[in-house]
C-alpha atoms as a PDB file:
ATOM      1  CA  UNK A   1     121.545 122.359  81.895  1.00  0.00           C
ATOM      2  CA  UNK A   2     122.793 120.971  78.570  1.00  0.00           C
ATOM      3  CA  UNK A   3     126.572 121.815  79.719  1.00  0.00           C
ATOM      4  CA  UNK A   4     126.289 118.878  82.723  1.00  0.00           C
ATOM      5  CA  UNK A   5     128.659 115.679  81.422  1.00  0.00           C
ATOM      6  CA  UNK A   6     127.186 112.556  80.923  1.00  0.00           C
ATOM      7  CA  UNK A   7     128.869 110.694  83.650  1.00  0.00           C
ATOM      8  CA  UNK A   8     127.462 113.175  86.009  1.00  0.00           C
ATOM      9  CA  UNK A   9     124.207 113.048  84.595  1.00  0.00           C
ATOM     10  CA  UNK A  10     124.707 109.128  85.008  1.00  0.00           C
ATOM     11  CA  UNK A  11     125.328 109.407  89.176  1.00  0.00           C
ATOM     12  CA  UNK A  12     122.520 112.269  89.758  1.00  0.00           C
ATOM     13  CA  UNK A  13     119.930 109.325  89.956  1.00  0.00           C
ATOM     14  CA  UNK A  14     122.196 107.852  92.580  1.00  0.00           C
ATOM     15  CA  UNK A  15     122.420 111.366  94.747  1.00  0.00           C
ATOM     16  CA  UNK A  16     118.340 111.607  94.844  1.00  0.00           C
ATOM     17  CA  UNK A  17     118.021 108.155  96.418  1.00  0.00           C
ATOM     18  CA  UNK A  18     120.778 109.264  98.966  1.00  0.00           C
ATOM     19  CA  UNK A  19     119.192 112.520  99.500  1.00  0.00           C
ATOM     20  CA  UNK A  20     115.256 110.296  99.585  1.00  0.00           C
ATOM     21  CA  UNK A  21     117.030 108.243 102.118  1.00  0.00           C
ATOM     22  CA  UNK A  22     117.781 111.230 104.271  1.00  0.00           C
ATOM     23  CA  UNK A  23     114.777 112.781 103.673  1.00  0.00           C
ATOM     24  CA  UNK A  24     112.920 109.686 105.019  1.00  0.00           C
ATOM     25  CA  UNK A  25     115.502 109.558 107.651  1.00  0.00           C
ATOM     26  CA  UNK A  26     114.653 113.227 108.664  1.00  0.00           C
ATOM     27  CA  UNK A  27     118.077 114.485 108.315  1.00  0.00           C
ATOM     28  CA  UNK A  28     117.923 118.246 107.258  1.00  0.00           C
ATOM     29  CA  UNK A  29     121.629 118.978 106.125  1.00  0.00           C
ATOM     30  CA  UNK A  30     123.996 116.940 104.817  1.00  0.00           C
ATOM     31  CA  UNK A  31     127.820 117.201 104.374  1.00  0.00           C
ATOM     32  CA  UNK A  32     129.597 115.959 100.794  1.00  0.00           C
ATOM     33  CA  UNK A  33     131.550 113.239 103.466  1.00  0.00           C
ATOM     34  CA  UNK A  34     127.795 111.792 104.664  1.00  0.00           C
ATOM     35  CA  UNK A  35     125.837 112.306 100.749  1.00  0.00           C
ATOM     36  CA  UNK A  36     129.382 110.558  99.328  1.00  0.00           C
ATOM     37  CA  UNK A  37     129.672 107.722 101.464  1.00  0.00           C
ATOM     38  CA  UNK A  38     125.799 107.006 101.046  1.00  0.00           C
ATOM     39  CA  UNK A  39     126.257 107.509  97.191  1.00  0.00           C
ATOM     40  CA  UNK A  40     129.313 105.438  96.734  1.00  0.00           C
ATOM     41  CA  UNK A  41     131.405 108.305  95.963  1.00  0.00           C
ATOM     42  CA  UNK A  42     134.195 110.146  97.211  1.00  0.00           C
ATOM     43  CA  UNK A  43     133.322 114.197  98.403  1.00  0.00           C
ATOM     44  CA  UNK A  44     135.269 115.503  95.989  1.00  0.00           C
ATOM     45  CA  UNK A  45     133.880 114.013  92.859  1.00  0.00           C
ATOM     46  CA  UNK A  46     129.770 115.027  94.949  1.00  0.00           C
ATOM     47  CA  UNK A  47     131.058 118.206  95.361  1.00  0.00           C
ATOM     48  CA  UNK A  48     132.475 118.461  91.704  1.00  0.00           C
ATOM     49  CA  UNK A  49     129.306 116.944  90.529  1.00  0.00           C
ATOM     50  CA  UNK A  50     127.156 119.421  92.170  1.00  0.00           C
ATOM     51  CA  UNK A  51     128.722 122.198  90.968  1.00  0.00           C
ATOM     52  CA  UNK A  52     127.459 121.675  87.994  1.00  0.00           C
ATOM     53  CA  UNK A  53     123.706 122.127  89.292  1.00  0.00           C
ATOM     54  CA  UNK A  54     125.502 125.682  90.981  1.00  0.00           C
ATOM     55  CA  UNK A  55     124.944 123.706  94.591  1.00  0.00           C
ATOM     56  CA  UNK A  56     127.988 124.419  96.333  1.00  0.00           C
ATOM     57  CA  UNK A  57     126.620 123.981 100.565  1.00  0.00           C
ATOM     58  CA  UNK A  58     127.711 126.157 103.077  1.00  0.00           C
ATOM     59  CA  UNK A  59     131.231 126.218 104.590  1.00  0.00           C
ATOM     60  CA  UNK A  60     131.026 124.071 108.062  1.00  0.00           C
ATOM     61  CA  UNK A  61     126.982 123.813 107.584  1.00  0.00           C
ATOM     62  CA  UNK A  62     126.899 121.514 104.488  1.00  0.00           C
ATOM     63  CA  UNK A  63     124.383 121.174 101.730  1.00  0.00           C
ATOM     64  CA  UNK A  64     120.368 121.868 102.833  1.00  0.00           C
ATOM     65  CA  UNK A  65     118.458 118.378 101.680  1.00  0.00           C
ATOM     66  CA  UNK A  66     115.409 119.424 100.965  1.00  0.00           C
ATOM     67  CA  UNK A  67     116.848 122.241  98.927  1.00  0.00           C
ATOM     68  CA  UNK A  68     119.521 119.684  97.022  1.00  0.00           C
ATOM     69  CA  UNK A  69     116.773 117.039  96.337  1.00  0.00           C
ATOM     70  CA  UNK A  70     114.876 119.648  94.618  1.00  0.00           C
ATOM     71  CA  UNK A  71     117.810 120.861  92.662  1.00  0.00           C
ATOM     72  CA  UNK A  72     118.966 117.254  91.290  1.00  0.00           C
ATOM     73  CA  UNK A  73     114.949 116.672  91.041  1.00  0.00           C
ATOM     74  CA  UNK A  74     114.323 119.781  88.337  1.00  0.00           C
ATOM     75  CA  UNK A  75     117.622 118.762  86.731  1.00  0.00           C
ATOM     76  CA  UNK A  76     116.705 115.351  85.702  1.00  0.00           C
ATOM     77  CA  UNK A  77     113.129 116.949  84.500  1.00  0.00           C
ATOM     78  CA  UNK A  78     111.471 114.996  86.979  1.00  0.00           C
ATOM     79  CA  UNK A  79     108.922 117.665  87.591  1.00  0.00           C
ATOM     80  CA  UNK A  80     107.031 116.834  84.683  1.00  0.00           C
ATOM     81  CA  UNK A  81     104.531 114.027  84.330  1.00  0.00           C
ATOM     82  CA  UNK A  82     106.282 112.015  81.606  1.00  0.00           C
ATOM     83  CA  UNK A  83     103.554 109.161  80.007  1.00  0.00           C
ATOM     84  CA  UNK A  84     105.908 106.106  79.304  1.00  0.00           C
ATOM     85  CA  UNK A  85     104.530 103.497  76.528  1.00  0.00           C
ATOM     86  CA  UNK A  86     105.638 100.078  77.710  1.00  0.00           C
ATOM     87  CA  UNK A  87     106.023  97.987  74.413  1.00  0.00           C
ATOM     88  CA  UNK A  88     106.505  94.266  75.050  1.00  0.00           C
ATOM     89  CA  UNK A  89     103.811  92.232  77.580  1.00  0.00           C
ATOM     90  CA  UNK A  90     106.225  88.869  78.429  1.00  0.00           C
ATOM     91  CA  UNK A  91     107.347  88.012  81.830  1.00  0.00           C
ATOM     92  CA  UNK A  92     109.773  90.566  81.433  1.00  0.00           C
ATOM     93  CA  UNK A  93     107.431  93.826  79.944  1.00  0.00           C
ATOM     94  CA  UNK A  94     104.361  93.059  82.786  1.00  0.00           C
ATOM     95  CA  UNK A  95     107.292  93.190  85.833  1.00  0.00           C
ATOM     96  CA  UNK A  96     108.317  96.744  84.214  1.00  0.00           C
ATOM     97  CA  UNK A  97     104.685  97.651  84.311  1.00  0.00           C
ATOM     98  CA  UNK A  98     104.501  96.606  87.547  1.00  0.00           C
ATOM     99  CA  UNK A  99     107.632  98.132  88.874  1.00  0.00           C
ATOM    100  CA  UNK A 100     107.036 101.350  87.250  1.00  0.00           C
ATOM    101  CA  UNK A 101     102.739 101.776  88.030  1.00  0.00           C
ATOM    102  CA  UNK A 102     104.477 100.920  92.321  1.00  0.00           C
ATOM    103  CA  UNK A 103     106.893 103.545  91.994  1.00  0.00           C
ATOM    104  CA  UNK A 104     104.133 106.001  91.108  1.00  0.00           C
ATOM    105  CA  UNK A 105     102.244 105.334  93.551  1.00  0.00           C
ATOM    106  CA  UNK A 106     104.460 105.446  96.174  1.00  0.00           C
ATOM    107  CA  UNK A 107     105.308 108.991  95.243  1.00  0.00           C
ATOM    108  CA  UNK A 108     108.158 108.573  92.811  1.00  0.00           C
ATOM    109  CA  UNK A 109     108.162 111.634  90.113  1.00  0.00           C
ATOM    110  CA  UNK A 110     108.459 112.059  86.467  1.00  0.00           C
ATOM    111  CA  UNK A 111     106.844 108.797  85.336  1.00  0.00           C
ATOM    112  CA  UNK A 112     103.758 106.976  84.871  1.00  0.00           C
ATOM    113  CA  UNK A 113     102.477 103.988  82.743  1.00  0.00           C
ATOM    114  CA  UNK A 114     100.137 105.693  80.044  1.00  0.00           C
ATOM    115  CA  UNK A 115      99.729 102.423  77.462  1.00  0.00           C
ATOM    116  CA  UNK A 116     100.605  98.635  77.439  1.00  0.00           C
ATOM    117  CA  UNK A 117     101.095  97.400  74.145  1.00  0.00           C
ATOM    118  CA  UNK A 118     101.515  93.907  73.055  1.00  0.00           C
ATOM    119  CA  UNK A 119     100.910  91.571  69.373  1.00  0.00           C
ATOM    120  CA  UNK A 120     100.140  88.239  71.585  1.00  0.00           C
ATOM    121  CA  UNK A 121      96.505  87.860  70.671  1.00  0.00           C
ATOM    122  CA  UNK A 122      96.041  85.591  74.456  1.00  0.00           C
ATOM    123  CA  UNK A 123      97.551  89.524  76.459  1.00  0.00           C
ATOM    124  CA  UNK A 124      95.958  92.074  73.984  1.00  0.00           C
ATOM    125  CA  UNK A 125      92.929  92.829  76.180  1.00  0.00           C
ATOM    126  CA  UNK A 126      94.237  91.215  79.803  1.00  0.00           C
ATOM    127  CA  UNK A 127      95.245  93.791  82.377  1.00  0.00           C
ATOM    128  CA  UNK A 128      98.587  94.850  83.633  1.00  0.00           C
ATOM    129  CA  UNK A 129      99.608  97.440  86.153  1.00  0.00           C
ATOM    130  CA  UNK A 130      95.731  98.639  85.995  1.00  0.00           C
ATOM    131  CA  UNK A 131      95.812  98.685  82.521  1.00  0.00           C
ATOM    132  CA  UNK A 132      94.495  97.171  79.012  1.00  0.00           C
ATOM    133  CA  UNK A 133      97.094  95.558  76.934  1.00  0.00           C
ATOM    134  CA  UNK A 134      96.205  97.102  73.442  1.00  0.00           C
ATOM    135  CA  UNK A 135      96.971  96.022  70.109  1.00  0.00           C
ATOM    136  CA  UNK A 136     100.682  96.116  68.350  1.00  0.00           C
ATOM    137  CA  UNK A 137      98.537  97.564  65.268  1.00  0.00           C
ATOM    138  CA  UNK A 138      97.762 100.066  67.440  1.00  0.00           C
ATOM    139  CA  UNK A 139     100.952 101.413  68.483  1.00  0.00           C
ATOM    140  CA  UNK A 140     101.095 104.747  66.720  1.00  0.00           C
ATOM    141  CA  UNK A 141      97.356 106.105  67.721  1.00  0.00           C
ATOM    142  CA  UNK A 142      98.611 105.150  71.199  1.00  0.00           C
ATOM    143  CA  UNK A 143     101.690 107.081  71.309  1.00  0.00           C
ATOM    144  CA  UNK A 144      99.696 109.674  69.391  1.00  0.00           C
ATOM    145  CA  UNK A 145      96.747 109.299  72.354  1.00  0.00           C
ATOM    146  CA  UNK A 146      99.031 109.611  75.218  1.00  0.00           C
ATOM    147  CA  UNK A 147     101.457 112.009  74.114  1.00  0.00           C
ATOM    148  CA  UNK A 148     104.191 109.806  74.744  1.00  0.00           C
ATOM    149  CA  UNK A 149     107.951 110.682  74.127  1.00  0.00           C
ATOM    150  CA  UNK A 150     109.406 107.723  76.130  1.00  0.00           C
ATOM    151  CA  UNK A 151     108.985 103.994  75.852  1.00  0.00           C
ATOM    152  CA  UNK A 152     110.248 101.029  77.141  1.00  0.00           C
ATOM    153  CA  UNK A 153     111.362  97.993  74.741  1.00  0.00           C
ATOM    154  CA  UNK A 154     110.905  94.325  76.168  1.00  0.00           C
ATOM    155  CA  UNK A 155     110.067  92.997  72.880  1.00  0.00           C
ATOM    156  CA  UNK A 156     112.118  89.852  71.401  1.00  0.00           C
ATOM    157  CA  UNK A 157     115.084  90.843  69.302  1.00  0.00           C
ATOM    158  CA  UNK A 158     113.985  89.830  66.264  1.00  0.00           C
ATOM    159  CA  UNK A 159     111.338  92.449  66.274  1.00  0.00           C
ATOM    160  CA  UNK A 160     112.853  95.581  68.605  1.00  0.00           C
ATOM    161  CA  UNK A 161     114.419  97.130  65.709  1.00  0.00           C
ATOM    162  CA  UNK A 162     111.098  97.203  63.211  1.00  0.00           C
ATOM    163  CA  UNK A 163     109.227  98.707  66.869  1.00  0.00           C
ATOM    164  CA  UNK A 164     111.880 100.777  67.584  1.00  0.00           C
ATOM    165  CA  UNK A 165     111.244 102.277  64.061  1.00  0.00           C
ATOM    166  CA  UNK A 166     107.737 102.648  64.696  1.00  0.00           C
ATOM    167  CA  UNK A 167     107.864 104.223  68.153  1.00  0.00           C
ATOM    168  CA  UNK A 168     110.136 106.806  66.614  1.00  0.00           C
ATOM    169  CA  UNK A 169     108.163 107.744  63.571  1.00  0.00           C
ATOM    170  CA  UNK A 170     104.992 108.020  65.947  1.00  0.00           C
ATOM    171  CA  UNK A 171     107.369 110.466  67.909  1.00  0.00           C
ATOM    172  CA  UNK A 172     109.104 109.050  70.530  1.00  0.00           C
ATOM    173  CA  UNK A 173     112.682 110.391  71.503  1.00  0.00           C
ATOM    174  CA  UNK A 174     113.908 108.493  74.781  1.00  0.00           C
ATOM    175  CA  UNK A 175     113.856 104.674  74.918  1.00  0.00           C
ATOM    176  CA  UNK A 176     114.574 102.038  77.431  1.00  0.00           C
ATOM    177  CA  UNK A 177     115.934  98.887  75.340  1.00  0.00           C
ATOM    178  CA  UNK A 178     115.886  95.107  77.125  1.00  0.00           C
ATOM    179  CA  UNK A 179     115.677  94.035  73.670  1.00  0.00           C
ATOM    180  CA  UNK A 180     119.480  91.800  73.225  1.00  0.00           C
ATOM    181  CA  UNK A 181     120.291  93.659  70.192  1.00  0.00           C
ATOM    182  CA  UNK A 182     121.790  96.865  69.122  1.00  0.00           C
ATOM    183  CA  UNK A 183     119.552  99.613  67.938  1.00  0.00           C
ATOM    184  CA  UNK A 184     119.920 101.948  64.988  1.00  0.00           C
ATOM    185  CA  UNK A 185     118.109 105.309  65.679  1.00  0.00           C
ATOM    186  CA  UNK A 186     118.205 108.823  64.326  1.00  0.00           C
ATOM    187  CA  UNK A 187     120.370 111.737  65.793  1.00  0.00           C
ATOM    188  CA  UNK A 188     117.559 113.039  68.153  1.00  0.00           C
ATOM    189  CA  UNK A 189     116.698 110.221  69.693  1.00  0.00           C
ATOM    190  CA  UNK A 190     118.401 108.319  72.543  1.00  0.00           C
ATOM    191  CA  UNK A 191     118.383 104.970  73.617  1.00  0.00           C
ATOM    192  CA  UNK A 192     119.470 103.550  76.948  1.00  0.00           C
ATOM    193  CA  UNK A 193     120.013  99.498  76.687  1.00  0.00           C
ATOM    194  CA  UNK A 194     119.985  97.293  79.473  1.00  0.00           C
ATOM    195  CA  UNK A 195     121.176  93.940  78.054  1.00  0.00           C
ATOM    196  CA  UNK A 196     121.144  91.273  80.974  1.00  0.00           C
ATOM    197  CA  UNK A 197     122.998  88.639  79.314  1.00  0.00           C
ATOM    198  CA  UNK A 198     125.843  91.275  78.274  1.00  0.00           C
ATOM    199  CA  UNK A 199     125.801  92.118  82.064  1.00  0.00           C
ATOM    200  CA  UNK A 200     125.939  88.326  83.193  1.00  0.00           C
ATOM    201  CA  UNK A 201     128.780  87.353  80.490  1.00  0.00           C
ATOM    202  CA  UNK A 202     130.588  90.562  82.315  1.00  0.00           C
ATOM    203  CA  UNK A 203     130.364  89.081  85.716  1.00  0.00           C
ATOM    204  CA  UNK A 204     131.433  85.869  84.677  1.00  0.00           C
ATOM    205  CA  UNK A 205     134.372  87.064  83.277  1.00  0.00           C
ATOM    206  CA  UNK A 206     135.337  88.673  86.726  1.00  0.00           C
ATOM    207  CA  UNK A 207     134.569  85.326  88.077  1.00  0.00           C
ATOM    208  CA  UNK A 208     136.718  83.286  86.025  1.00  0.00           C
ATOM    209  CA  UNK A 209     139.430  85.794  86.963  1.00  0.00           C
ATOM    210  CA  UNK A 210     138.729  84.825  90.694  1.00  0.00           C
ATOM    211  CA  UNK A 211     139.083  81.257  90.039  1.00  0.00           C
ATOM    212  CA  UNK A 212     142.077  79.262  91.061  1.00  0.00           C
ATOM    213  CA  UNK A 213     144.710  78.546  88.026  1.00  0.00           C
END
């Protein structure tokens, strides 16, 4: 579904915890009022949104959630086992390993650690997430190894852009940047930064604004 716009693509991740929520809750249909509240939408953007996946519900029934979850599942490709090399072993990198190896285990789709990498000669070797840390040499057998077409970046700035270079030469296409610079990559591939400063400088703008004259 190459013909879905990127802002919708952006709030599907937000309908599947709804619809996991209600799923959990064992709620079996769902109306675009209850899914758009729970999503932080309003039912007419949900039911615009959905559209796109051809989900349009029932007239006075609503939208099945078991059949919906699948649907916004298959679109986001999580019905593939997708091995993600995690690049990066600080404070930062082992709490993504972490995050991601719990999610897997407790049933979430699409992902799973395959390979830790790190340069720190005191982490190459330790264990993370039920892993080894391997070597930064190493990186392209690794990616070559797992198969891996998505990494994550938790590296320090001054070296994201020379790994970014490398994971994409090995074959990577998707990244997930906390490095706190911008990335230069090839038509192809895509990179999705998270920069928590950037985010922090943001919200204390809006606080300043709050702030008495």
């Amino acid at each position: 579904m190459t013909d879905v716009p990127p802002s919708t693509v952006a709030r599907l991740p937000i309908y599947l915890r709804a619809l996991d929520q209600l799923v959990d809750q064992g709620v079996t249909t769902t109306s675009s009022g209850q899914l758009g509240a729970l999503a932080g939408v309003g039912p007419a953007q949900l039911r615009r949104d959905l559209s796109y996946l051809g989900s349009h519900g029932v007239r006075g029934v609503g939208y099945d959630v078991a059949h919906l979850r699948q649907q916004v599942t298959a679109v986001l490709g999580l019905t593939r086992d997708l091995a993600v090399v995690i690049v990066g072993l600080g404070n930062l990198g082992q709490a993504l390993a972490n995050y991601v190896h719990a999610y897997a285990a407790d049933g979430g789709q699409g992902f799973r650690v395959a390979a830790l990498v790190d340069a720190d000669p005191a982490v190459v070797g330790t264990r993370v997430a039920g892993l080894v840390v391997e070597d930064a040499p190493d990186l392209e057998k690794v990616v070559e190894r797992e198969a891996a077409t998505v990494a994550v970046l938790a590296t320090p700035a001054s070296v994201a852009q020379e790994v970014c270079d490398r994971l994409v030469g090995a074959g990577v296409r998707s990244i997930l940047s906390f490095a706190a610079r911008v990335l230069r990559v090839p038509a192809g591939v895509d990179v999705r930064s998270v920069d928590l400063a950037r985010e922090l400088q943001i919200l204390a703008f809006h606080e300043r604004g709050r702030q008495p004259s």
